[in-house]
N, C-alpha and C. Protein backbone atom coordinates (compact mmCIF):
# COMPACT_ATOMS: atom_id res chain seq x y z
N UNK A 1 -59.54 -47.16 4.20
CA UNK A 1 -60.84 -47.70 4.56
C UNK A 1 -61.97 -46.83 4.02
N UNK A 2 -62.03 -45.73 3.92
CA UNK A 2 -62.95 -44.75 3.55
C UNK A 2 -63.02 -44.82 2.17
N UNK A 3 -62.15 -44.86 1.30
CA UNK A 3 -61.91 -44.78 0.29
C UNK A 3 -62.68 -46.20 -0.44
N UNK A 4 -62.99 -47.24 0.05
CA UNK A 4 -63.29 -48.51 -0.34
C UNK A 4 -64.62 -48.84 0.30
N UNK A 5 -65.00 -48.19 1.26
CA UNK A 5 -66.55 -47.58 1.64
C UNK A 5 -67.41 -47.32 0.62
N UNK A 6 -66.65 -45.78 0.21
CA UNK A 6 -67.25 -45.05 -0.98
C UNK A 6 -67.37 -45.89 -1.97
N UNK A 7 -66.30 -46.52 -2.46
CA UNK A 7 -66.68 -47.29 -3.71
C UNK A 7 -67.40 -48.59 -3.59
N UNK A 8 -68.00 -49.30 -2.35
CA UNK A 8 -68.79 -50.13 -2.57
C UNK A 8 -70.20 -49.06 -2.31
N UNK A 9 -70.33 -48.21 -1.93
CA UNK A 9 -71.39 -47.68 -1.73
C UNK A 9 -71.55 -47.26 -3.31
N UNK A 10 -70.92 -46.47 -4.04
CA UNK A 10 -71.01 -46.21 -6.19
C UNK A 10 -71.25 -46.90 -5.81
N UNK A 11 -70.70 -48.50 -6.04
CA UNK A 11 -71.05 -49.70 -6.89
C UNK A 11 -73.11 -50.16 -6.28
N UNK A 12 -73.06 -49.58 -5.25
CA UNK A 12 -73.98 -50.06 -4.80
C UNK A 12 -75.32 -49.54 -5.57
N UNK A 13 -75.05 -48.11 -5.49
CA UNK A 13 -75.63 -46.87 -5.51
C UNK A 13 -76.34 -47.34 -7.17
N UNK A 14 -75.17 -47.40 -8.10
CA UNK A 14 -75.60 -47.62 -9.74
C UNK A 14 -76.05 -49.24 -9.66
N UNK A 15 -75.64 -50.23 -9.20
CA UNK A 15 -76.51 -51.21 -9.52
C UNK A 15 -78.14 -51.54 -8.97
N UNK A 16 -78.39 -50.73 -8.27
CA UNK A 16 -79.93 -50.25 -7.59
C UNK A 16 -80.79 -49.43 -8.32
N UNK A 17 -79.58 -48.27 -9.07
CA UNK A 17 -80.23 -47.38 -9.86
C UNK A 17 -80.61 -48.42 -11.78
N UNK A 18 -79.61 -48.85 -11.42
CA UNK A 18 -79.73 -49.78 -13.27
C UNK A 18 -80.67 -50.34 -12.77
N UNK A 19 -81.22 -51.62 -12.15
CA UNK A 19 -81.76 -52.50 -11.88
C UNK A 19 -83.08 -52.53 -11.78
N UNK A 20 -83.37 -51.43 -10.64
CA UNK A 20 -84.65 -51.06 -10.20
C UNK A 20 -85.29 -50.01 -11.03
N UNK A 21 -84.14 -48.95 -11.55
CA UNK A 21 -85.06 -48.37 -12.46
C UNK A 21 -85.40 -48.44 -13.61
N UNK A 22 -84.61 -49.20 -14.57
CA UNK A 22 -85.11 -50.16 -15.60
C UNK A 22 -86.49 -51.05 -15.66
N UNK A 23 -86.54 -51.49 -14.23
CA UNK A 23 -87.24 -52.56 -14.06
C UNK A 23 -88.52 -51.39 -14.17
N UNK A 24 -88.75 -50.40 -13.18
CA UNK A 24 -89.70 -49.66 -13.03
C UNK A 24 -90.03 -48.78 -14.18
N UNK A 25 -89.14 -48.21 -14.87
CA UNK A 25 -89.22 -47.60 -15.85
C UNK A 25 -89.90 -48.75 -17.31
N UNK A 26 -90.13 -49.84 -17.35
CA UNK A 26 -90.07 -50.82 -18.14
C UNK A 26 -91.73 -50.97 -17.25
N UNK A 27 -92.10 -51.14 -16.60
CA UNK A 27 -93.32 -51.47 -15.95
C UNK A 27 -94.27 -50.90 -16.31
N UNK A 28 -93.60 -48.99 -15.92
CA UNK A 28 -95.01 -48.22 -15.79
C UNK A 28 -95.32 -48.23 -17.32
N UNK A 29 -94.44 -48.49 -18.27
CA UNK A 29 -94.15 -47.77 -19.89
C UNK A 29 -95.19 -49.15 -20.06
N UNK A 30 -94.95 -50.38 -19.64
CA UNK A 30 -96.13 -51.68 -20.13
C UNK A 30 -97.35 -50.93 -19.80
N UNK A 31 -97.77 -50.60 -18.94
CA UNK A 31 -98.73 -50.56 -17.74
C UNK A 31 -99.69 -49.43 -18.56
N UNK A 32 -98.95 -48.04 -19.27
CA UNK A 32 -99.30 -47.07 -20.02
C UNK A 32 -99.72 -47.27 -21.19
N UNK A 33 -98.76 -48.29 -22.24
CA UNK A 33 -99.18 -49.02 -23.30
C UNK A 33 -100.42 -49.79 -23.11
N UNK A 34 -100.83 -50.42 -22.02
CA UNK A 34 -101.80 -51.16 -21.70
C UNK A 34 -103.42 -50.28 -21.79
N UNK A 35 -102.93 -48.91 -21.48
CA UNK A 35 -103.63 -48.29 -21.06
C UNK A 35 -104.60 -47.54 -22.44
N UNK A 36 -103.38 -47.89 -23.58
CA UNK A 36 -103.41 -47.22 -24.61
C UNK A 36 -103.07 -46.16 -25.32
N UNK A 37 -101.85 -46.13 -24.65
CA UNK A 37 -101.16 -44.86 -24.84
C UNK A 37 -100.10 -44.66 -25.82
N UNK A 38 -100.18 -43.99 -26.98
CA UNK A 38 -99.17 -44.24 -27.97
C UNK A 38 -97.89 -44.47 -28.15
N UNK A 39 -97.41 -43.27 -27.02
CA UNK A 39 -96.08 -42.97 -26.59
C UNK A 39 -95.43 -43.07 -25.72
N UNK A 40 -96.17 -44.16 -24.91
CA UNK A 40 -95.59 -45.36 -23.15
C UNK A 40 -94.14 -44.72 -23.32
N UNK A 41 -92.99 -45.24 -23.82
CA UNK A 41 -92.19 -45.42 -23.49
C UNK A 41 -91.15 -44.28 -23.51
N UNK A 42 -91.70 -43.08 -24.45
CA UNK A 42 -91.22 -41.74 -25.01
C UNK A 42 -91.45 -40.84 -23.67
N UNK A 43 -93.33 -41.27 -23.09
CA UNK A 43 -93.33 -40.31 -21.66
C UNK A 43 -93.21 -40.68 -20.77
N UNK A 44 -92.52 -42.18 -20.42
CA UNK A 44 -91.45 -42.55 -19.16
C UNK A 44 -90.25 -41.71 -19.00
N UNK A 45 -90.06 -42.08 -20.65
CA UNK A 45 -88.41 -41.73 -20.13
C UNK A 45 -88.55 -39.94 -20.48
N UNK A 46 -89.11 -39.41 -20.42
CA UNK A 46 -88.93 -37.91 -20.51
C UNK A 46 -89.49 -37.56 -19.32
N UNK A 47 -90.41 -38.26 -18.49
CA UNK A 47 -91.31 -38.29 -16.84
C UNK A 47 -89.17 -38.25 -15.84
N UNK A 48 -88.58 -39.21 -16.62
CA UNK A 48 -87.50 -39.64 -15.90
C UNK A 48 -86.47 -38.99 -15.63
N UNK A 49 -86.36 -37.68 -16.97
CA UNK A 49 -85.54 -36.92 -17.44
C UNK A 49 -85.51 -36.10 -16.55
N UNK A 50 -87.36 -34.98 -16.60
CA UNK A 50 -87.58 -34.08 -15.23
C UNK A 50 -86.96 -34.45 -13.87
N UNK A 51 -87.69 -35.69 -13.77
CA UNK A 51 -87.22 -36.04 -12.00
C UNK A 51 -85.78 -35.69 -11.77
N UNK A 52 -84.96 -36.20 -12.47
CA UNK A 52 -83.54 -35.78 -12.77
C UNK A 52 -83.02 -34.82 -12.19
N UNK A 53 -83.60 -33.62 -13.61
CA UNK A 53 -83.56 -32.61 -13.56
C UNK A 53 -84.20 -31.81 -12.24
N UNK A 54 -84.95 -31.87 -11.78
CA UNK A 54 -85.57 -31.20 -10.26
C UNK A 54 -84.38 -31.99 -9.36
N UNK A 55 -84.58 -33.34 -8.97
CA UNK A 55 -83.17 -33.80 -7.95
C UNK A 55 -81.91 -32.93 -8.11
N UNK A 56 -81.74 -32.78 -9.24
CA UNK A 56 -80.24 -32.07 -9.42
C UNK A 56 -80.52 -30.38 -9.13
N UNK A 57 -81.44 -29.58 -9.34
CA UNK A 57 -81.30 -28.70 -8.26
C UNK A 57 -81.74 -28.76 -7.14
N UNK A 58 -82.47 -29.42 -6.36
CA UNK A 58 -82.80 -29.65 -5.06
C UNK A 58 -81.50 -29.99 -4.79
N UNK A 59 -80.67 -30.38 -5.21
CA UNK A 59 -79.34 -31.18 -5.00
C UNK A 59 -78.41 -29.51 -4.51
N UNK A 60 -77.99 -28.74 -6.01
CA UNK A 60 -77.76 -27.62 -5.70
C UNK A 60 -77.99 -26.89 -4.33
N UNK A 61 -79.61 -26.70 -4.64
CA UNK A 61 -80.22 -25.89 -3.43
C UNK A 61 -79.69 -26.26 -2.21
N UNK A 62 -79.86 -27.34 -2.00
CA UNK A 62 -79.03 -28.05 -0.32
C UNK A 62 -77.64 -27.90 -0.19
N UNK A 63 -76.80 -27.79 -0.95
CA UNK A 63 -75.46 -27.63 -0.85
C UNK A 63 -75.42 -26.42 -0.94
N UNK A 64 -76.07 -25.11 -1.51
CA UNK A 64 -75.88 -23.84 -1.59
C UNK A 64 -76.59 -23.61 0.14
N UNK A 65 -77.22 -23.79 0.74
CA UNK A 65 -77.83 -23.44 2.11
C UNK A 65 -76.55 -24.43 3.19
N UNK A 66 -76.22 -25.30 2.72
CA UNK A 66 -75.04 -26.14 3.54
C UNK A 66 -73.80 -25.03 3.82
N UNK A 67 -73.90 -24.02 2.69
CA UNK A 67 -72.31 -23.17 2.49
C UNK A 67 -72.56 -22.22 3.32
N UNK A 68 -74.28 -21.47 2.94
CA UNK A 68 -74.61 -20.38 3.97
C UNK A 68 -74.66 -21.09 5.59
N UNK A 69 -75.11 -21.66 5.60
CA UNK A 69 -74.76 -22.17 7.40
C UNK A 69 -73.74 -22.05 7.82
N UNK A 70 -72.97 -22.83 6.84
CA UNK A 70 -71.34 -22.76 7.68
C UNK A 70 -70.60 -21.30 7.61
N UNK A 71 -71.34 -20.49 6.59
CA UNK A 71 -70.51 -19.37 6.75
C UNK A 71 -70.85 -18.54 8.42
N UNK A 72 -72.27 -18.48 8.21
CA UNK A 72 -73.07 -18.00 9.28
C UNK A 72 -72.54 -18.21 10.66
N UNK A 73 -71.85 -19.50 10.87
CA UNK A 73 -71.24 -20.52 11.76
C UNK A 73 -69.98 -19.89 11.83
N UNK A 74 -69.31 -19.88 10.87
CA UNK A 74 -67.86 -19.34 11.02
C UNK A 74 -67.95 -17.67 11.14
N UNK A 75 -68.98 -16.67 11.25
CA UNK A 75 -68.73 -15.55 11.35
C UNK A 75 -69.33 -15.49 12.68
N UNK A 76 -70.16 -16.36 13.32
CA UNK A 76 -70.77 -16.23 15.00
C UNK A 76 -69.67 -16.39 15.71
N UNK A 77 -68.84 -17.59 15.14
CA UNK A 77 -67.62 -17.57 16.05
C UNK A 77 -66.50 -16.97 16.01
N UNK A 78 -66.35 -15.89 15.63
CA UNK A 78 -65.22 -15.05 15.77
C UNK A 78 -66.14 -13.62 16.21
């Protein structure tokens, strides 16, 4: 059961991420072009790259403070 959780939650997870961020990523890049901007679609997707990149160590960071807790946790109790 867990196992088939997880994978409708992926499946969920990437067709939200394709969908919506295409869609959004495709918007702001019109919206910029509109604006007059040479390179709409070059500084979406490099705007997209960063975000990424920061999520994925904020990502780190939380799982590295998740390890110190539990250690902290497992040395109070003994």
């Amino acid at each position: 059961m867990r196992s088939t959780v997880t994978g409708v939650t992926m499946l969920l997870i990437n067709v939200f991420a394709i969908a919506v961020g295409n869609l959004v990523v495709g918007a702001v890049s019109d919206r910029m072009s509109a604006a007059g901007s040479g390179h709409a679609l070059t500084d979406v997707l490099l705007a997209t790259d960063i975000i990424v990149i920061v999520a994925a160590l904020f990502y780190a960071l939380a799982a590295r403070g998740a390890r110190v807790e539990a250690a902290a946790e497992c040395m109070v109790a003994h």
